[in-house]
C-alpha atoms as a PDB file:
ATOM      1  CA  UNK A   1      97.027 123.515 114.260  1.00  0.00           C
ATOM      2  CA  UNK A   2      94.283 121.540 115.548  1.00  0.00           C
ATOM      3  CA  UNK A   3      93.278 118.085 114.941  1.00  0.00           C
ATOM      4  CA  UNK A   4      90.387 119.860 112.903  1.00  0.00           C
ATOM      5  CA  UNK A   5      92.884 122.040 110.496  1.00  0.00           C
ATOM      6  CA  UNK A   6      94.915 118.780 110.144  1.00  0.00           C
ATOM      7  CA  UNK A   7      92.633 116.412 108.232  1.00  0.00           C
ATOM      8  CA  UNK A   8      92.955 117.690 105.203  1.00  0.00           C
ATOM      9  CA  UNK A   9      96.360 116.998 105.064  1.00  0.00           C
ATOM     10  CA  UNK A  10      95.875 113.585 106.438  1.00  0.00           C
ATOM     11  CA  UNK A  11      93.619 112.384 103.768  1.00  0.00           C
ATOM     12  CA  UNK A  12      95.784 113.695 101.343  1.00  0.00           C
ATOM     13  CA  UNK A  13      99.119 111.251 102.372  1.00  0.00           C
ATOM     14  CA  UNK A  14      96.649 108.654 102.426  1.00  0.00           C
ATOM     15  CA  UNK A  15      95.095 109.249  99.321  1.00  0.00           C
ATOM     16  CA  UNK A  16      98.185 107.924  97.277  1.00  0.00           C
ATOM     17  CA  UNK A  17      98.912 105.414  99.210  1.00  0.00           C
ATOM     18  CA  UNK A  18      97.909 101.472  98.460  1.00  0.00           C
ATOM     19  CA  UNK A  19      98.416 100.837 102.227  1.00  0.00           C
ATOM     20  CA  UNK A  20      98.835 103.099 104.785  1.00  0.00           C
ATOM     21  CA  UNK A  21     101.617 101.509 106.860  1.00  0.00           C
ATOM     22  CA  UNK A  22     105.354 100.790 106.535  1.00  0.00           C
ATOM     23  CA  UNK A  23     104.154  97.754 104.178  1.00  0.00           C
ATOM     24  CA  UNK A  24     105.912  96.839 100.736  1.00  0.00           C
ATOM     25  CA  UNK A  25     104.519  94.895  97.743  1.00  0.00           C
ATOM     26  CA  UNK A  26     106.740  91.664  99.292  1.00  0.00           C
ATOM     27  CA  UNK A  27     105.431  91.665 102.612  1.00  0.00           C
ATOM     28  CA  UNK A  28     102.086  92.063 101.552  1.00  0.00           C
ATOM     29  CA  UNK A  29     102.351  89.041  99.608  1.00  0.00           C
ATOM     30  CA  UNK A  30     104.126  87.093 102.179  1.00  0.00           C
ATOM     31  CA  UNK A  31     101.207  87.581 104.595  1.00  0.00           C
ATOM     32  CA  UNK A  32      98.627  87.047 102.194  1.00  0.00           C
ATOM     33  CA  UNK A  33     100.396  83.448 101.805  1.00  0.00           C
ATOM     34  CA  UNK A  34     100.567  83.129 105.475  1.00  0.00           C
ATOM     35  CA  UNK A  35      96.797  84.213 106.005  1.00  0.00           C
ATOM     36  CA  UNK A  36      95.738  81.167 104.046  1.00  0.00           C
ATOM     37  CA  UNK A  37      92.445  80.209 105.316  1.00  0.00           C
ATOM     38  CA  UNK A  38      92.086  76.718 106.926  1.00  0.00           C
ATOM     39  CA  UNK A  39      88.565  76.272 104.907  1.00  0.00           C
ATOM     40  CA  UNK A  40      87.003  77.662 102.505  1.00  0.00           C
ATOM     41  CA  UNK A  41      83.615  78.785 104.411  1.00  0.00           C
ATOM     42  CA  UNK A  42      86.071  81.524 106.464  1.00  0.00           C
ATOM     43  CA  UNK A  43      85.070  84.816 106.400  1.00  0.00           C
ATOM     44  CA  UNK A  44      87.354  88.272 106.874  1.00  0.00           C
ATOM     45  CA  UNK A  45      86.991  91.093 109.300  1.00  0.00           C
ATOM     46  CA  UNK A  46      89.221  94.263 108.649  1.00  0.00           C
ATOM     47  CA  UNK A  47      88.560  96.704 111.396  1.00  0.00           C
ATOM     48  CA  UNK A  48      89.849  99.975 111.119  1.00  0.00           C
ATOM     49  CA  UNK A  49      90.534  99.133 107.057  1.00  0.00           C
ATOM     50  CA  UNK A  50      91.483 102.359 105.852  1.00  0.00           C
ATOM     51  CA  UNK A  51      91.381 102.161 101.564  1.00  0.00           C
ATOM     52  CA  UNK A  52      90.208  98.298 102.176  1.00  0.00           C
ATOM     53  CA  UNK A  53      92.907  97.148  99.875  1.00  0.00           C
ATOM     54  CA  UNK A  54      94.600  93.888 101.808  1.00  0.00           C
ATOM     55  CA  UNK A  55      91.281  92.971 102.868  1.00  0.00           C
ATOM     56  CA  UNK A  56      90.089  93.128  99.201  1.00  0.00           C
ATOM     57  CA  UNK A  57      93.685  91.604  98.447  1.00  0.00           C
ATOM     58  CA  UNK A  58      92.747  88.738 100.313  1.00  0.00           C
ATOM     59  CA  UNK A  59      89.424  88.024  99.469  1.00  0.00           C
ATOM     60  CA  UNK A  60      90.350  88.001  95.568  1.00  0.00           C
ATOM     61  CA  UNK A  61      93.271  85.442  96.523  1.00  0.00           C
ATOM     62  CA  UNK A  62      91.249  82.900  98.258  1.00  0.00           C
ATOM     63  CA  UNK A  63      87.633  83.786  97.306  1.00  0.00           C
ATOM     64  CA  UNK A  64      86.712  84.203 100.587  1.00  0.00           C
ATOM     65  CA  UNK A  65      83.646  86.845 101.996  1.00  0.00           C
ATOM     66  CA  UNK A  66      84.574  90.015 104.257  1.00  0.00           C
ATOM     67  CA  UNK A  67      83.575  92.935 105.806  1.00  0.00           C
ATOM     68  CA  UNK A  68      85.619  96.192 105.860  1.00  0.00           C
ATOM     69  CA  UNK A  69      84.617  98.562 109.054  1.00  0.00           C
ATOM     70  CA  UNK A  70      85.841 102.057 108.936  1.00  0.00           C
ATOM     71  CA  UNK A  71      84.867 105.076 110.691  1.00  0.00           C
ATOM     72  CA  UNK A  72      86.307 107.672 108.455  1.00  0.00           C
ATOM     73  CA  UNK A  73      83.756 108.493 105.044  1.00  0.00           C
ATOM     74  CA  UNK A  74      86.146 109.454 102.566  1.00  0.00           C
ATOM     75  CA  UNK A  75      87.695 105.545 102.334  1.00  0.00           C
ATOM     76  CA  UNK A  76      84.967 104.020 101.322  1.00  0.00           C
ATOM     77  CA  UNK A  77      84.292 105.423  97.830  1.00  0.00           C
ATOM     78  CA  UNK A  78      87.564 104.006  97.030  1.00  0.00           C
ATOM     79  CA  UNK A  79      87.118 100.805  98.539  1.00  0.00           C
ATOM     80  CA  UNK A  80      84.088 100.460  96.637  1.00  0.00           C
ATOM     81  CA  UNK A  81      85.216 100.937  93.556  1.00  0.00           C
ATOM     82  CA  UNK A  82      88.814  98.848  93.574  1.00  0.00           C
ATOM     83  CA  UNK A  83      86.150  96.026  94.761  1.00  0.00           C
ATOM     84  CA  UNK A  84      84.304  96.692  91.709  1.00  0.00           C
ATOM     85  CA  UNK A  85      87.433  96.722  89.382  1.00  0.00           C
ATOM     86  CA  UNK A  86      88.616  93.589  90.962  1.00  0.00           C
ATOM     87  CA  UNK A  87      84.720  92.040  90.688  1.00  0.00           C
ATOM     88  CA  UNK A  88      84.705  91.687  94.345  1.00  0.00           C
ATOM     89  CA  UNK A  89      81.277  93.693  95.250  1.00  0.00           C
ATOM     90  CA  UNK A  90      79.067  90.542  96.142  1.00  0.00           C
ATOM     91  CA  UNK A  91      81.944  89.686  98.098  1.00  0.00           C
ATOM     92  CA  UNK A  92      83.356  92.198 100.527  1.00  0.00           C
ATOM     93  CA  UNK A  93      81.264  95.212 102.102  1.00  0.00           C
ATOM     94  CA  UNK A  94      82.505  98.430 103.272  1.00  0.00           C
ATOM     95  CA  UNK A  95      80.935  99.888 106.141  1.00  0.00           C
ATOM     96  CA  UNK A  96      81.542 103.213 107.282  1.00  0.00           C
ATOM     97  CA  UNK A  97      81.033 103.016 110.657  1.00  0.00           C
ATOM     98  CA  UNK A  98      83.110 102.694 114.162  1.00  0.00           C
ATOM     99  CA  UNK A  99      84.804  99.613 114.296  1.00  0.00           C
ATOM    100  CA  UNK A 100      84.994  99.404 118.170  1.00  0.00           C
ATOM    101  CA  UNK A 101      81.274  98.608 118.067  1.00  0.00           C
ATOM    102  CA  UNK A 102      81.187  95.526 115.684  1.00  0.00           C
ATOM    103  CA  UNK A 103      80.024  92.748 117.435  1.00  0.00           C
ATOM    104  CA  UNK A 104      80.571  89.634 114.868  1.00  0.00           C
ATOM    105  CA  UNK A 105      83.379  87.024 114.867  1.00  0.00           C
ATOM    106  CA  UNK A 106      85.161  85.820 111.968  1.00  0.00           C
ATOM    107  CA  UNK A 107      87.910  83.564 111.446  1.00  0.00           C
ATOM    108  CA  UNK A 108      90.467  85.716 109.773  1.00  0.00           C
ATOM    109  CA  UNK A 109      90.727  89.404 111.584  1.00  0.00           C
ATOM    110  CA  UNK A 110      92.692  92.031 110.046  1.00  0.00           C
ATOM    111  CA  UNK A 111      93.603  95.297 112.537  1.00  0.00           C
ATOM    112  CA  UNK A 112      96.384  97.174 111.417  1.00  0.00           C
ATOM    113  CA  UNK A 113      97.808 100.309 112.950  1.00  0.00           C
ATOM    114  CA  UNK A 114      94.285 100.816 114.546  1.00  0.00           C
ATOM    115  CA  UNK A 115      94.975  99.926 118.024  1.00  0.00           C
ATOM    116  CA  UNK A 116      94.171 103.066 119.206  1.00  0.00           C
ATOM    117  CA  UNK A 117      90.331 103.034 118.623  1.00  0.00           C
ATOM    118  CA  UNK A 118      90.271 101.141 121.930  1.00  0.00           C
ATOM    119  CA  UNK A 119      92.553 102.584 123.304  1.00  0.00           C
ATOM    120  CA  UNK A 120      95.919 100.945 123.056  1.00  0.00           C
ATOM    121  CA  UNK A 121      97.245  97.475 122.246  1.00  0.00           C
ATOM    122  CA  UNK A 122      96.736  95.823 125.362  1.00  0.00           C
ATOM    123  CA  UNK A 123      92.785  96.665 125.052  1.00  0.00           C
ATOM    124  CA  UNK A 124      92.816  95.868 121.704  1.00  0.00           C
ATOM    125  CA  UNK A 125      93.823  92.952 121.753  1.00  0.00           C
ATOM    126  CA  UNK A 126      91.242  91.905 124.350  1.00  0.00           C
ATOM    127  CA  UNK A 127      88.491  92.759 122.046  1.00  0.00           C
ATOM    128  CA  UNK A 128      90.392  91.212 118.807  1.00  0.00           C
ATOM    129  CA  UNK A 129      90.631  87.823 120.877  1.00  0.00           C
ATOM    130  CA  UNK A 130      86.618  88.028 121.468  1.00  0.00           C
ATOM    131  CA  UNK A 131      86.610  88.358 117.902  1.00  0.00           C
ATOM    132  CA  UNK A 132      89.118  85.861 116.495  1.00  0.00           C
ATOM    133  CA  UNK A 133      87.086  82.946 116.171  1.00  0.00           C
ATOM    134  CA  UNK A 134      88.494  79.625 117.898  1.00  0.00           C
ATOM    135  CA  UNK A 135      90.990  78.407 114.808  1.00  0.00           C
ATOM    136  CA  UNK A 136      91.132  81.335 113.120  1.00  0.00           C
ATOM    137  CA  UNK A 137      93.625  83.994 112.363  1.00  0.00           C
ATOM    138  CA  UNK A 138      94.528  87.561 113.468  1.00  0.00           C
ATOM    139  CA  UNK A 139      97.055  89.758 111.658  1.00  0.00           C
ATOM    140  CA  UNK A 140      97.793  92.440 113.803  1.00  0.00           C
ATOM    141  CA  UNK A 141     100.350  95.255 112.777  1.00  0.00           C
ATOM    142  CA  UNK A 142     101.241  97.767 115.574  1.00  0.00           C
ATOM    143  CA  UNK A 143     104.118 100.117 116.573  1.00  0.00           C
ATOM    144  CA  UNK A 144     106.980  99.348 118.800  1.00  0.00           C
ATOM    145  CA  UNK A 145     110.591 100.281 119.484  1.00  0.00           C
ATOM    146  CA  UNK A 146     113.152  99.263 117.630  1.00  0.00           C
ATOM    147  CA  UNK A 147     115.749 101.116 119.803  1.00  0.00           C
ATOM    148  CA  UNK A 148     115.088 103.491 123.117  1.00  0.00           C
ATOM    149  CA  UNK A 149     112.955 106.623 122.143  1.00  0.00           C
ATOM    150  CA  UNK A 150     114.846 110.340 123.214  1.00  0.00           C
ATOM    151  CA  UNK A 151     112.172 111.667 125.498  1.00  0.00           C
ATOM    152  CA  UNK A 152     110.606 114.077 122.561  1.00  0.00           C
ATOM    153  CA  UNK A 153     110.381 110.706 120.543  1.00  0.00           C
ATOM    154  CA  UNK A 154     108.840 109.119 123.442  1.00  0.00           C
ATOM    155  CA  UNK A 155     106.063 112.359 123.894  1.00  0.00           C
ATOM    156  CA  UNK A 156     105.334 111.917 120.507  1.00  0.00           C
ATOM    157  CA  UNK A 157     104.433 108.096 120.420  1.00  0.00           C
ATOM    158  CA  UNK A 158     103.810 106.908 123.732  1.00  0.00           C
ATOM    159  CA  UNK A 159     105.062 104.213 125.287  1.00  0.00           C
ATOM    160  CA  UNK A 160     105.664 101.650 122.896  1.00  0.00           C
ATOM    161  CA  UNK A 161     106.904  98.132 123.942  1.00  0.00           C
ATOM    162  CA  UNK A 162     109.545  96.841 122.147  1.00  0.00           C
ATOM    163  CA  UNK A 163     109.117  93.568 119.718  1.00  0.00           C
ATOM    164  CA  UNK A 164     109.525  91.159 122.360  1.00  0.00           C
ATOM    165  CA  UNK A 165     107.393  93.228 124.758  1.00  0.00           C
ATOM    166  CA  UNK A 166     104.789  92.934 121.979  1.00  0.00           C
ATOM    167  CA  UNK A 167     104.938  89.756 121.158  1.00  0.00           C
ATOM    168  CA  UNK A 168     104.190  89.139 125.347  1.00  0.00           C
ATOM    169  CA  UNK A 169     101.459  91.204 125.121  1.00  0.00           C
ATOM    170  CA  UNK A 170     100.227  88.606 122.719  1.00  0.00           C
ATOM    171  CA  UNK A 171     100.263  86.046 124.858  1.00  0.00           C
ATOM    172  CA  UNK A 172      99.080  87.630 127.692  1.00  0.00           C
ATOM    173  CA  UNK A 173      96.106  88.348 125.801  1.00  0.00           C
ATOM    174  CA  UNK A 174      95.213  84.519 124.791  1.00  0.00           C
ATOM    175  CA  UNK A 175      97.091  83.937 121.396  1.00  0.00           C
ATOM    176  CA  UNK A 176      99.926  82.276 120.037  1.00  0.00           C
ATOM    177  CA  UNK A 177     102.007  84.298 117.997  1.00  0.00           C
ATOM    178  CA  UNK A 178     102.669  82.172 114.473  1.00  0.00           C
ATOM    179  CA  UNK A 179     104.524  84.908 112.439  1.00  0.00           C
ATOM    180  CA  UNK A 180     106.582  88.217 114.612  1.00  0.00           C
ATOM    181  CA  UNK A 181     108.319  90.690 112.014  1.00  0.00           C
ATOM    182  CA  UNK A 182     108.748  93.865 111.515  1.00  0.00           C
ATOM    183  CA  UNK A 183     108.767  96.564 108.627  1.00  0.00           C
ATOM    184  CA  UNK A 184     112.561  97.408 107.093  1.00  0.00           C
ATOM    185  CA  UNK A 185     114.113 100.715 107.025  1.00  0.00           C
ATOM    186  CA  UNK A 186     113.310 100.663 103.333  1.00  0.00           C
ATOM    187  CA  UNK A 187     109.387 100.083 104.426  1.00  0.00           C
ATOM    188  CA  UNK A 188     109.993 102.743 106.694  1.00  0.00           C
ATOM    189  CA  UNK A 189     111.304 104.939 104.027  1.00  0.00           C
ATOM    190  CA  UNK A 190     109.145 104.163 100.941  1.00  0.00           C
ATOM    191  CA  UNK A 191     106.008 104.815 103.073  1.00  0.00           C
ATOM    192  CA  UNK A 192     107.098 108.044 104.514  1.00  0.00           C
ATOM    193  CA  UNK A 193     108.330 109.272 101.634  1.00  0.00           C
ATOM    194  CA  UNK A 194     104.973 108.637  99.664  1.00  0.00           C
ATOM    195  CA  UNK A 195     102.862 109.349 102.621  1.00  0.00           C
ATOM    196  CA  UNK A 196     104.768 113.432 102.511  1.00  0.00           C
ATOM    197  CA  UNK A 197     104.244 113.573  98.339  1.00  0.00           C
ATOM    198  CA  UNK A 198     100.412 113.363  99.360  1.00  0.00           C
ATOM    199  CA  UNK A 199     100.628 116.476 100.906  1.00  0.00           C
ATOM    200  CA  UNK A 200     103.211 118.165  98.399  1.00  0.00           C
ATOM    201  CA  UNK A 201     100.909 117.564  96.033  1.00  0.00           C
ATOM    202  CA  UNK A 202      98.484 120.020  97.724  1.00  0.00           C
ATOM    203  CA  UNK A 203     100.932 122.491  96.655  1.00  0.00           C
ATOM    204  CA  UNK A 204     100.182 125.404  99.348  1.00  0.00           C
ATOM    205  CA  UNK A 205     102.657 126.842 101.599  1.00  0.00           C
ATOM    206  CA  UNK A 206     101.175 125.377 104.589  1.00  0.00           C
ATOM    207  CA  UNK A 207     100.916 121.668 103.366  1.00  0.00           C
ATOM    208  CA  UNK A 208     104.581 122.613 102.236  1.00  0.00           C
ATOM    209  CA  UNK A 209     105.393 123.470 105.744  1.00  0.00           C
ATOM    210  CA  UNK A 210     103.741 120.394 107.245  1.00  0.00           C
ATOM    211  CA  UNK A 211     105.463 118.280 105.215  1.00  0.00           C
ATOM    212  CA  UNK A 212     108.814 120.103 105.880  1.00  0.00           C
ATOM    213  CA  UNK A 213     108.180 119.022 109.436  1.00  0.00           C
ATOM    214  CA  UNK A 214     106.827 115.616 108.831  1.00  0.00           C
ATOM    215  CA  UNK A 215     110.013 115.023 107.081  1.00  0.00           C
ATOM    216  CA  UNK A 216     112.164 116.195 109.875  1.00  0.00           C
ATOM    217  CA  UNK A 217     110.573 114.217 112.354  1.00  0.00           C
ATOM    218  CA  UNK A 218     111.741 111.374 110.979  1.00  0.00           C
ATOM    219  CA  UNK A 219     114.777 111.539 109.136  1.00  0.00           C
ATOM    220  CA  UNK A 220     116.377 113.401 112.057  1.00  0.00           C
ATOM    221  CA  UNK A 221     114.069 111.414 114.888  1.00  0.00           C
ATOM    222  CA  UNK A 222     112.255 108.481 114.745  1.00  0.00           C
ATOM    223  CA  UNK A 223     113.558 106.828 111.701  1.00  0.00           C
ATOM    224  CA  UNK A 224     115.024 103.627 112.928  1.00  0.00           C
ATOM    225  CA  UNK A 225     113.984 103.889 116.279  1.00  0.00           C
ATOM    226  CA  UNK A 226     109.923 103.483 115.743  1.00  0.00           C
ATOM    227  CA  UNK A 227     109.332 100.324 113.991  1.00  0.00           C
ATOM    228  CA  UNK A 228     106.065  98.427 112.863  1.00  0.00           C
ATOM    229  CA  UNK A 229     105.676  94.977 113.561  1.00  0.00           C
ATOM    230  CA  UNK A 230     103.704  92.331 111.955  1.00  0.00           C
ATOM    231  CA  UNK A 231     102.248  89.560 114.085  1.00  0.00           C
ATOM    232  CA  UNK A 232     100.127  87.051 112.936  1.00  0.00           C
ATOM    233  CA  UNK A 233      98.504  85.225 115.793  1.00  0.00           C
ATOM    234  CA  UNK A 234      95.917  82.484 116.468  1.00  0.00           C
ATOM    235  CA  UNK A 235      93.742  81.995 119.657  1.00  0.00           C
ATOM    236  CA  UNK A 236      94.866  79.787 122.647  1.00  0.00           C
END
């Protein structure tokens, strides 16, 4: 199949999902408390936001402003509206656009599992220290391995540093790292798991069949050996 034949199935995993990473109801709440922002006049930036919902998540905890930058079109009318259910339209804004050219600072920056749109996590991270304003905060989920990849595994994801790896990267890139965890099996399990019912949903033989593979990817591959880490870092 190509990338083309695939999307469909894509936004249908996300589309019953409340976020679309290894990221439980805990956790999110943890980081929200950890993302506390230093004043009140902070603003967000979530780039690469998906369904907008820990950005919004955020904003209605601490009252703070944001902005939401997403490239594909089919997030935002959802992102709209859960900001309008939670009265947070005047303010966060959802832009559908490509994040890799936003250009403004903020003090509280938001990429998760969107490292990729610049081309890996050691470029990303480049950019997302230009845009972490001096003070501020960066919460920066991204892939890594929990245990050495089988060469198919490997194919599949790239290579991945491990958590300490990561965390160097980090540093290497300007910021202190504040907060290093990563997602639990049960994460793991609970988002792939909901992320395949998307596509069952669909109900034809060929989401069936995608989903039959998804599903054997990772219960008999990378389950346990790709992990998701959770850094929250500030600027040197």
């Amino acid at each position: 199949m190509t990338d083309q034949d695939l999307k469909p199935f894509f936004a249908a995993a996300a589309a019953g999902l409340t976020f679309n990473a290894p990221l439980g109801e805990l956790r999110a709440a943890d980081l929200i408390r950890r993302l506390a922002p230093a004043d009140p006049g902070w603003r967000a930036l979530d780039l690469g936001c998906g369904n907008g919902e820990l950005l919004l998540r955020l904003s209605d905890a601490y009252a703070i402003s944001g902005d939401g930058v997403e490239r594909e079109p089919q997030d935002k009318p959802h992102a709209d509206e859960r900001a309008r259910v939670l009265g947070l339209t005047e303010q966060v804004t959802f832009h559908t656009a490509d994040a890799t050219t936003w250009e403004t600072p903020a003090e509280l920056v938001l990429n998760v599992g969107a490292s990729h749109i610049w081309g890996g996590t050691e470029q990303a991270l480049a950019v997302l220290h230009r845009l972490t304003k001096s003070g501020g905060l960066l919460l920066f989920g991204e892939g890594c391995y929990e245990a050495e990849p089988t060469a198919a595994i490997r194919e599949t994801f790239g290579d991945l540093p491990d958590l300490a790896g990561l965390a160097t990267l980090c540093v290497a890139a300007g910021f202190r790292p504040l907060h290093v965890a990563v997602s639990t099996i049960g994460e793991w399990d609970d988002f792939e798991s909901d992320w395949r019912a998307g596509i069952e949903r669909l109900g034809t033989p060929e989401a069936r069949a995608f989903a039959d593979r998804r599903r054997d990817e990772y219960l008999g591959g990378y389950r346990g050996t790709v992990g998701f880490a959770w850094l929250i870092l500030t600027p040197a």
